[in-house]
C-alpha atoms as a PDB file:
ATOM      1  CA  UNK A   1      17.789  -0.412   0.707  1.00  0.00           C
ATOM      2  CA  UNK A   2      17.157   0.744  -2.587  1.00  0.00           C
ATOM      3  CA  UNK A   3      18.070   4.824  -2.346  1.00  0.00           C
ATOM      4  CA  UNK A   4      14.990   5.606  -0.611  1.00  0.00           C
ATOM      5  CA  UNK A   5      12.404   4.723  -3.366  1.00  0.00           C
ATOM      6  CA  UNK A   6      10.125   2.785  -1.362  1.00  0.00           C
ATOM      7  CA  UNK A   7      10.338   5.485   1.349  1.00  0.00           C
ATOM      8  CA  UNK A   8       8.734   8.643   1.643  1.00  0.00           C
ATOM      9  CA  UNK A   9      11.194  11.741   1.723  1.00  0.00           C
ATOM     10  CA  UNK A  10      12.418  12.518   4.970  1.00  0.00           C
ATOM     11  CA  UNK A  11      10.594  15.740   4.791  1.00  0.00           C
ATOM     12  CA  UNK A  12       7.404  14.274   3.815  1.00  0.00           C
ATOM     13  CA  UNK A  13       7.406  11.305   6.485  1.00  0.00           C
ATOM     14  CA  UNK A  14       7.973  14.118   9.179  1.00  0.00           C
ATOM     15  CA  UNK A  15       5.004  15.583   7.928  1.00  0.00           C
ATOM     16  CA  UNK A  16       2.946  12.833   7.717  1.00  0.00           C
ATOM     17  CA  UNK A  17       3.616  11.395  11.524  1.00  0.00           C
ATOM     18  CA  UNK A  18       3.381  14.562  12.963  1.00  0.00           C
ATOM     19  CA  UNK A  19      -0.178  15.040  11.843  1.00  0.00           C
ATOM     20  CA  UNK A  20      -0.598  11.002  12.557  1.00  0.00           C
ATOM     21  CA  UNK A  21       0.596  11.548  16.148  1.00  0.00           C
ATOM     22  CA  UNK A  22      -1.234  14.596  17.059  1.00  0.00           C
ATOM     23  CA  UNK A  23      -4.706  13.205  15.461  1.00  0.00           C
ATOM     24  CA  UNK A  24      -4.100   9.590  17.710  1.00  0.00           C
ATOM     25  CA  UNK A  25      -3.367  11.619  20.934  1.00  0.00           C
ATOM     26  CA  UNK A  26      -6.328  13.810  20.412  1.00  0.00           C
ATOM     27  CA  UNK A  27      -8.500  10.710  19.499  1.00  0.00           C
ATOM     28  CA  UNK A  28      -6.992   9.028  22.327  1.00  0.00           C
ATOM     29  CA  UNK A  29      -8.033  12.306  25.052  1.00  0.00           C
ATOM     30  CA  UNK A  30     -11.484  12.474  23.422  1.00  0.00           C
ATOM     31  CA  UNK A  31     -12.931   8.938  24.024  1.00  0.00           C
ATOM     32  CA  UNK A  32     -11.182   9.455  27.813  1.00  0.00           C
ATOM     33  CA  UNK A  33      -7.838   7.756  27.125  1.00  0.00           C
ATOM     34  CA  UNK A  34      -5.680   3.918  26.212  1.00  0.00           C
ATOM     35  CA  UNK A  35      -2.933   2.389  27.865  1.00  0.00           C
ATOM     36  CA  UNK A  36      -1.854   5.434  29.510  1.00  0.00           C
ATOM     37  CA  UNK A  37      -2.127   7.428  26.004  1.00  0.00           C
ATOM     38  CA  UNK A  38      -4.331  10.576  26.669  1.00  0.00           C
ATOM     39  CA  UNK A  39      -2.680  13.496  23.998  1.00  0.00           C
ATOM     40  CA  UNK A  40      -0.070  13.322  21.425  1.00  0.00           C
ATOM     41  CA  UNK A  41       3.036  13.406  24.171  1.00  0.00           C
ATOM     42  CA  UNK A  42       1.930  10.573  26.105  1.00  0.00           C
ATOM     43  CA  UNK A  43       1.369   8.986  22.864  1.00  0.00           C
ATOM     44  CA  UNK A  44       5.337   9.461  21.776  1.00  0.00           C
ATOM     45  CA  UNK A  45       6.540   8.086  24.809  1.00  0.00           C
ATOM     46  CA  UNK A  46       4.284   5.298  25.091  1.00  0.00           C
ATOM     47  CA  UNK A  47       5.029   1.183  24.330  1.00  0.00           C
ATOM     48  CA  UNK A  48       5.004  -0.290  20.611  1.00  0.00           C
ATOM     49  CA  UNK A  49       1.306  -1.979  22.080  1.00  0.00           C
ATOM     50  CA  UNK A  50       0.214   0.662  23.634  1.00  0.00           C
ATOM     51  CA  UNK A  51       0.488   3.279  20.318  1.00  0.00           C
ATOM     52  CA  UNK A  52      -0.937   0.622  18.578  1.00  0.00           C
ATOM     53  CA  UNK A  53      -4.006   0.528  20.889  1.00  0.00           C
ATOM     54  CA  UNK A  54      -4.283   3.659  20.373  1.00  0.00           C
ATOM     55  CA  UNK A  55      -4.394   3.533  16.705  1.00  0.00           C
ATOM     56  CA  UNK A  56      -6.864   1.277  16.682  1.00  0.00           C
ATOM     57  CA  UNK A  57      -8.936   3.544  19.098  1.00  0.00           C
ATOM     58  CA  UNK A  58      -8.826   6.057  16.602  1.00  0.00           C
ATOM     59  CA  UNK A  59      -9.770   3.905  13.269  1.00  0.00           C
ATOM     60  CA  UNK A  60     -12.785   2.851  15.397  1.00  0.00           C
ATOM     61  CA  UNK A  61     -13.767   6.262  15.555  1.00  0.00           C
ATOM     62  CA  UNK A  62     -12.818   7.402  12.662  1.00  0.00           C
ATOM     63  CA  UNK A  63     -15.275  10.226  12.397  1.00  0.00           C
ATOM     64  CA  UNK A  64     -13.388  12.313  14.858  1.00  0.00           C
ATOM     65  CA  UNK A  65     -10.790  13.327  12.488  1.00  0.00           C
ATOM     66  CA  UNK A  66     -13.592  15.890  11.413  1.00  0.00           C
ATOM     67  CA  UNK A  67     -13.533  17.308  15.219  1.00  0.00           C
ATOM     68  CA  UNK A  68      -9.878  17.098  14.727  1.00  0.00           C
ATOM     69  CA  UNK A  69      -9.617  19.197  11.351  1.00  0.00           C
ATOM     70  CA  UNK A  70     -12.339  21.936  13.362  1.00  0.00           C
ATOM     71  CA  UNK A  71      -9.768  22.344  16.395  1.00  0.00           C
ATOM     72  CA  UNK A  72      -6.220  21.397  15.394  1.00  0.00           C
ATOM     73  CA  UNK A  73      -4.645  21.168  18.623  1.00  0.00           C
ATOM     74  CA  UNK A  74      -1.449  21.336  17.171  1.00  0.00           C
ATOM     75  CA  UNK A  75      -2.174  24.708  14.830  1.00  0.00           C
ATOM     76  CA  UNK A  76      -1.123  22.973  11.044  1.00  0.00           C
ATOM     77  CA  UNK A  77      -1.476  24.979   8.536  1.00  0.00           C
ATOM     78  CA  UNK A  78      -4.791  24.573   6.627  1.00  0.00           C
ATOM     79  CA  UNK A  79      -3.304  22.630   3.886  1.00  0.00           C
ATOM     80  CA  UNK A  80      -1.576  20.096   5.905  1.00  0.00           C
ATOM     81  CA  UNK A  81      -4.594  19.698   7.467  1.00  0.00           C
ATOM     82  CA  UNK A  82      -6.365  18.620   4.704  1.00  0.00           C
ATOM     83  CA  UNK A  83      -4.578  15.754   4.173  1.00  0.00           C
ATOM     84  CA  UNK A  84      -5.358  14.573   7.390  1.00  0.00           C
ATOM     85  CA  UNK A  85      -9.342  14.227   5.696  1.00  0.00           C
ATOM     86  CA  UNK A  86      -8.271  11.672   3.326  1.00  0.00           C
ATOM     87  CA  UNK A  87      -7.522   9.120   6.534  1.00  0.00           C
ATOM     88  CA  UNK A  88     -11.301   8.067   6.666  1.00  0.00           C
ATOM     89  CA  UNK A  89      -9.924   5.952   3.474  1.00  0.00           C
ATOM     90  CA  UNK A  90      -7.548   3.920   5.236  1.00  0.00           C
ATOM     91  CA  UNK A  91      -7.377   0.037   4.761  1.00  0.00           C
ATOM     92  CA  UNK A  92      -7.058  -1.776   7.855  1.00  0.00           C
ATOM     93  CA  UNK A  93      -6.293  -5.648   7.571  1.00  0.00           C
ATOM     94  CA  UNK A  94      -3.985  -8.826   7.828  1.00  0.00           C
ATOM     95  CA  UNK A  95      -2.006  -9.080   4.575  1.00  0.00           C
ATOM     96  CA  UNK A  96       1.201 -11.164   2.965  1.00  0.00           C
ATOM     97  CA  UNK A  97       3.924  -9.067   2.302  1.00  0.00           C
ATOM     98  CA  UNK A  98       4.428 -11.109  -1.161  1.00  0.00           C
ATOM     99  CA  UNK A  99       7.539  -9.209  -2.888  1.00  0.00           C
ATOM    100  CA  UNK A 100       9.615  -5.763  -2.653  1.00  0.00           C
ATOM    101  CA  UNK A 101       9.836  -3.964  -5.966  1.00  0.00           C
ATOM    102  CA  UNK A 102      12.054  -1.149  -7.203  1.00  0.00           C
ATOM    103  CA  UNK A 103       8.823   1.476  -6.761  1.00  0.00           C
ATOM    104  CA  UNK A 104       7.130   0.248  -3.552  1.00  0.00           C
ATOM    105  CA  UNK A 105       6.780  -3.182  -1.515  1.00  0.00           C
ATOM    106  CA  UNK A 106       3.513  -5.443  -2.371  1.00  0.00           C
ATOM    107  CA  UNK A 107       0.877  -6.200   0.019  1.00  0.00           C
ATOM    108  CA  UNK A 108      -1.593  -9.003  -0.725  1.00  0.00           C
ATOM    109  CA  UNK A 109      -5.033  -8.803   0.429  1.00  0.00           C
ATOM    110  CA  UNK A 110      -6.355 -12.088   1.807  1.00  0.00           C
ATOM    111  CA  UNK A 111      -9.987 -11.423   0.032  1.00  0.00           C
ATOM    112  CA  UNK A 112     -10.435 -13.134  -2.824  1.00  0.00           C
ATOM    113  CA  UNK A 113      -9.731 -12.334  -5.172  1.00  0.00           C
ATOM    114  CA  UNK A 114      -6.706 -10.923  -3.742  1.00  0.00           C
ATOM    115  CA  UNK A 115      -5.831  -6.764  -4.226  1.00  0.00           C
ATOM    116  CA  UNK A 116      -2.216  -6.410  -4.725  1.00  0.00           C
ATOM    117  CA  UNK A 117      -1.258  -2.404  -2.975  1.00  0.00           C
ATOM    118  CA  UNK A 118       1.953  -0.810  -3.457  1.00  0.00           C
ATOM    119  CA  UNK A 119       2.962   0.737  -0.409  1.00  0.00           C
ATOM    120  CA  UNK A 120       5.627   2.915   0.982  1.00  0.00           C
ATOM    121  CA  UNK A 121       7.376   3.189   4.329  1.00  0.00           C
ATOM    122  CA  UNK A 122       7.884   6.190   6.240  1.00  0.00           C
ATOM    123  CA  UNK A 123      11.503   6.226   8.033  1.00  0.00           C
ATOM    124  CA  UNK A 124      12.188   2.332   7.481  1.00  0.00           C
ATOM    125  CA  UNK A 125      11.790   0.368   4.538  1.00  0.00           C
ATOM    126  CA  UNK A 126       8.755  -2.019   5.239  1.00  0.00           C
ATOM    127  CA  UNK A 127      10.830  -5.564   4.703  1.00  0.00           C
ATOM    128  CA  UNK A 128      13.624  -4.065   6.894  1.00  0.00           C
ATOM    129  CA  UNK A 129      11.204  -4.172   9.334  1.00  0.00           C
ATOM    130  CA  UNK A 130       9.550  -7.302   9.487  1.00  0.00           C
ATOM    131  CA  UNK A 131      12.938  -9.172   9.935  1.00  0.00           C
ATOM    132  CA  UNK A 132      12.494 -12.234   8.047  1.00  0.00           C
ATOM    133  CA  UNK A 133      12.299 -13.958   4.592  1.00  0.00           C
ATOM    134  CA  UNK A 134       9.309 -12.737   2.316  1.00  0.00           C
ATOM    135  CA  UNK A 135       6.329 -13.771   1.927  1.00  0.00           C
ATOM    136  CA  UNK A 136       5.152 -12.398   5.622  1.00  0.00           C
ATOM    137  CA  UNK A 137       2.388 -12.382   6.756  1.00  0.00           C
ATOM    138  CA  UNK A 138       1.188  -9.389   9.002  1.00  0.00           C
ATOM    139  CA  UNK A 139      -1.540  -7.506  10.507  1.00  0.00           C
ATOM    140  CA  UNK A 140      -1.317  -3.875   9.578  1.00  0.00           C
ATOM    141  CA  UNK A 141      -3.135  -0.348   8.428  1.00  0.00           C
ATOM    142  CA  UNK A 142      -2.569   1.195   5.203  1.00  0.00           C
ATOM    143  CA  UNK A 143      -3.103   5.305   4.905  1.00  0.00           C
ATOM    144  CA  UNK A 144      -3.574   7.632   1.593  1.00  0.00           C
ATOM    145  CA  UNK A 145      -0.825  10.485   1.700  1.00  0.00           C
ATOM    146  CA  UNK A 146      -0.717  13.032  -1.488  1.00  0.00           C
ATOM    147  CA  UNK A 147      -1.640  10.045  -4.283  1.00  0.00           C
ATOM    148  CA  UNK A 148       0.299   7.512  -3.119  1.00  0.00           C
ATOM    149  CA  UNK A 149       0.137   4.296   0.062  1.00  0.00           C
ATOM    150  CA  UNK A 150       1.842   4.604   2.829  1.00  0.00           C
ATOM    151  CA  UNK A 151       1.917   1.803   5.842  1.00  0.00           C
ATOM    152  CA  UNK A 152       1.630   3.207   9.490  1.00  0.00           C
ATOM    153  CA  UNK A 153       4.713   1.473  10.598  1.00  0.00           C
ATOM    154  CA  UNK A 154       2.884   0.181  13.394  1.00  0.00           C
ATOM    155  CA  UNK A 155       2.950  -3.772  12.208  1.00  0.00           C
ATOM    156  CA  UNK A 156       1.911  -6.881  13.709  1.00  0.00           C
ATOM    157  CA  UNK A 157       3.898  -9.715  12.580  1.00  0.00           C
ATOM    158  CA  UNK A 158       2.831 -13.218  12.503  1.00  0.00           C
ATOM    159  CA  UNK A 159       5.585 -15.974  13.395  1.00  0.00           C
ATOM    160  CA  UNK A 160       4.631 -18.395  10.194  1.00  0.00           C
ATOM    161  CA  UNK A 161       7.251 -19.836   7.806  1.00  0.00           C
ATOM    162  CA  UNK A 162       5.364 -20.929   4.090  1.00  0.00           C
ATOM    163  CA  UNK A 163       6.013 -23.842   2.056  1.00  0.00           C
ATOM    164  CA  UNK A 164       7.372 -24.077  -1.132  1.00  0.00           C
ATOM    165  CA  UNK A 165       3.643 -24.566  -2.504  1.00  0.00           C
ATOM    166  CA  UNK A 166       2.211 -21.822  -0.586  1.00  0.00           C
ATOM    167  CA  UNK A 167       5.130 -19.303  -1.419  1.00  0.00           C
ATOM    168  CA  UNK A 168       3.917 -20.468  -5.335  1.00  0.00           C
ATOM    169  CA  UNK A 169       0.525 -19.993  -4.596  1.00  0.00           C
ATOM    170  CA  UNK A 170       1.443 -16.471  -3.158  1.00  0.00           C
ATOM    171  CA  UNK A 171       3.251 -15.509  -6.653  1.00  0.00           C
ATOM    172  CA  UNK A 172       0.144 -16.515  -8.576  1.00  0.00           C
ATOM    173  CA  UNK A 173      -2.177 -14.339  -6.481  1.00  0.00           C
ATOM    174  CA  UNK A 174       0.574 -11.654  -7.332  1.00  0.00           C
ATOM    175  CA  UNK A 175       0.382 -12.383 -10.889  1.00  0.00           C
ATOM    176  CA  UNK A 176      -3.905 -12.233 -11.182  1.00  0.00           C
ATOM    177  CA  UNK A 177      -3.679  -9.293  -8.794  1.00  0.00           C
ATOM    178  CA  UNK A 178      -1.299  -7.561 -10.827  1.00  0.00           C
ATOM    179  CA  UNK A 179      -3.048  -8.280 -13.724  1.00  0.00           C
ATOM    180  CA  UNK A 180      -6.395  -6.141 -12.754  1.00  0.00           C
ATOM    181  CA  UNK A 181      -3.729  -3.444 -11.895  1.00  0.00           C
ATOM    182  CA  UNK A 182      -1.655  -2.396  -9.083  1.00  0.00           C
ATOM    183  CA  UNK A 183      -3.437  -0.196  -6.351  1.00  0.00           C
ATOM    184  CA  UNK A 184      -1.321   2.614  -5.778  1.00  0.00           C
ATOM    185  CA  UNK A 185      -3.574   4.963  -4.226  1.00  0.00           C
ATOM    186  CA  UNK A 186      -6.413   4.783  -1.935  1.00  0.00           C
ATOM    187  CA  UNK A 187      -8.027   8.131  -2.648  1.00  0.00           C
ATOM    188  CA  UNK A 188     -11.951   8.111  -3.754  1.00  0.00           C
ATOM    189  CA  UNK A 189     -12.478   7.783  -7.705  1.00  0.00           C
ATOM    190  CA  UNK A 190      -8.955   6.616  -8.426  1.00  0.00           C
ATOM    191  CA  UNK A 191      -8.724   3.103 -10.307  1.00  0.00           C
ATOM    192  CA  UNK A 192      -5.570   0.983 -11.121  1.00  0.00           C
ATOM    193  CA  UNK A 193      -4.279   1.341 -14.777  1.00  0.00           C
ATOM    194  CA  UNK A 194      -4.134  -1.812 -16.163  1.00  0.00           C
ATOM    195  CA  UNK A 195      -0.652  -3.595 -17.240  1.00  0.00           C
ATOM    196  CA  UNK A 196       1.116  -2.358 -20.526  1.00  0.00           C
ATOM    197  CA  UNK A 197       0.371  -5.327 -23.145  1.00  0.00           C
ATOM    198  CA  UNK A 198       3.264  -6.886 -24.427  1.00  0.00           C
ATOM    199  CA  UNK A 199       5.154  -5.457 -27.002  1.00  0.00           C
ATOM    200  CA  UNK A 200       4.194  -6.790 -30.196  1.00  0.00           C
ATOM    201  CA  UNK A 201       7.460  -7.771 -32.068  1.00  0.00           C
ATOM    202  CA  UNK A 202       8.053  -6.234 -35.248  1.00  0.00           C
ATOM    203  CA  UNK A 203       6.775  -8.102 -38.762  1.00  0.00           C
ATOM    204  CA  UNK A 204      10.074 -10.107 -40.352  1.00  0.00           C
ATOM    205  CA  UNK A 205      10.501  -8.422 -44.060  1.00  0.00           C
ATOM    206  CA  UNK A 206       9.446 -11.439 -45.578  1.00  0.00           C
ATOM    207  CA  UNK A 207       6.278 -11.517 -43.710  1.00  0.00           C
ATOM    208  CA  UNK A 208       5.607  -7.750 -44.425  1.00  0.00           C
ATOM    209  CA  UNK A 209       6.233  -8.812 -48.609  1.00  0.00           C
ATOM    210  CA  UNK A 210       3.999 -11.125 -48.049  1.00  0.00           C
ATOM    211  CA  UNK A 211       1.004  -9.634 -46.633  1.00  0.00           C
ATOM    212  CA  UNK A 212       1.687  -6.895 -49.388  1.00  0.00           C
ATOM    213  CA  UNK A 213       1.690  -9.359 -52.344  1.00  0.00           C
ATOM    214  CA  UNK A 214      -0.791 -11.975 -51.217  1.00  0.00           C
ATOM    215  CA  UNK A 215      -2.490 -11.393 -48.357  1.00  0.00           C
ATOM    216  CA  UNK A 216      -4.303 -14.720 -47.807  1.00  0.00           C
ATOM    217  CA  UNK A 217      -1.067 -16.696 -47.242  1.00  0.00           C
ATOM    218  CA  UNK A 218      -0.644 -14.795 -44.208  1.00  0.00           C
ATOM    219  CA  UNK A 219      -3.714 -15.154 -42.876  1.00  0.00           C
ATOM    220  CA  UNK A 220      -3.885 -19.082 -43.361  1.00  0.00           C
ATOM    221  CA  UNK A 221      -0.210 -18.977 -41.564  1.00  0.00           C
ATOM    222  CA  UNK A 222      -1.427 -17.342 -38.529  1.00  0.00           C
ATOM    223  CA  UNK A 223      -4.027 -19.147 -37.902  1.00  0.00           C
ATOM    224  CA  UNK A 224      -1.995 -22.189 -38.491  1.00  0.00           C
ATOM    225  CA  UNK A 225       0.296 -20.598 -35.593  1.00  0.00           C
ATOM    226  CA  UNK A 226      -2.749 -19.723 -33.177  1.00  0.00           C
ATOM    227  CA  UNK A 227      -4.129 -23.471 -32.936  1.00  0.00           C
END
């Protein structure tokens, strides 16, 4: 674990399942029930598969979170509630878990080319999870919460092991993905910032005297250096 960075605060993960929850089980009761799953208690106490079902019911349907918002079984306050609207923007896929970083844990698209996201866990960091080596490969939903990615928690985890040429191929999605920028957040409008450039080193003295006193020379030298 790295102090929580690539986990929501406590506070805000309670938030964000609690609203999660309650949406699913009311999803679930509307289109007449999954696995047993029928409101937001039956939901909490039902099977890994069975919550995931009824995920799934709900991302199919997608349109009821508007019914949800209009009756909030649960009585949110209206803020909260509006963060529940920014769910019809969820990404829901099969990705490779490619690296963990100090900020957030990368998930690989498989389109190509491939989107790198940064995402966040909830109560559990996302490799602690999966319970083996990186890269993984896994089947899971991605949500917006309050500008930044968070995963679900509800993952489906694929029992492959990559070779040493696929784990490189992996690493150079990573690097053209990361290259078009990062995708941090999954709300309308927003777009990646692109990479700092590299720092340009500073001009040597002699170099600087140079271009001062006879410019030409150092032009001629750098393009000698650039072929």
């Amino acid at each position: 674990s790295k102090a929580g960075l690539m986990l929501l605060p406590p506070e805000e993960a309670w938030l964000f399942l609690s609203l999660y929850q309650s949406l699913i089980g009311f999803a679930a009761g509307r289109l007449g029930g999954v696995e047993g799953v029928v409101d937001v208690k039956t939901f909490m106490s039902a099977s890994l598969e069975a919550r995931a079902k009824a995920r799934d019911l709900l991302l199919d349907n997608i349109s009821l979170i508007n019914a949800f918002v209009e009756k909030n079984p649960d009585n949110f306050p209206e803020k909260e509630l509006s963060y529940v609207n920014k769910w019809e923007h969820f990404v829901r896929g099969e990705f490779f878990i490619e690296r963990d970083l100090n900020k957030y844990t990368i998930f690989l698209s498989e389109e190509r080319p491939p989107k790198a996201y940064g995402v966040l866990g909830l109560t559990d960091e996302i490799v602690d999870m999966i319970y083996r080596p990186l890269p993984a490969f896994v089947s899971a939903v991605l949500l917006p919460w309050k500008g930044q990615i968070v995963c679900d928690g509800l993952i489906s985890i694929y029992n492959i092991a990559f070779g040493r040429g696929i784990r490189e191929g992996f690493t150079e999605s990573y690097r053209k993905a990361k290259a078009q920028g990062i995708i941090t957040s999954l709300e309308p409008g927003w777009l990646p910032k692109p990479p700092k450039p590299a720092r340009v080193p500073k001009t040597p003295a002699i170099e600087r005297f140079l271009k001062k006193k006879c410019p030409k020379t150092v032009v001629e030298k750098s393009s000698v250096q650039h072929e």
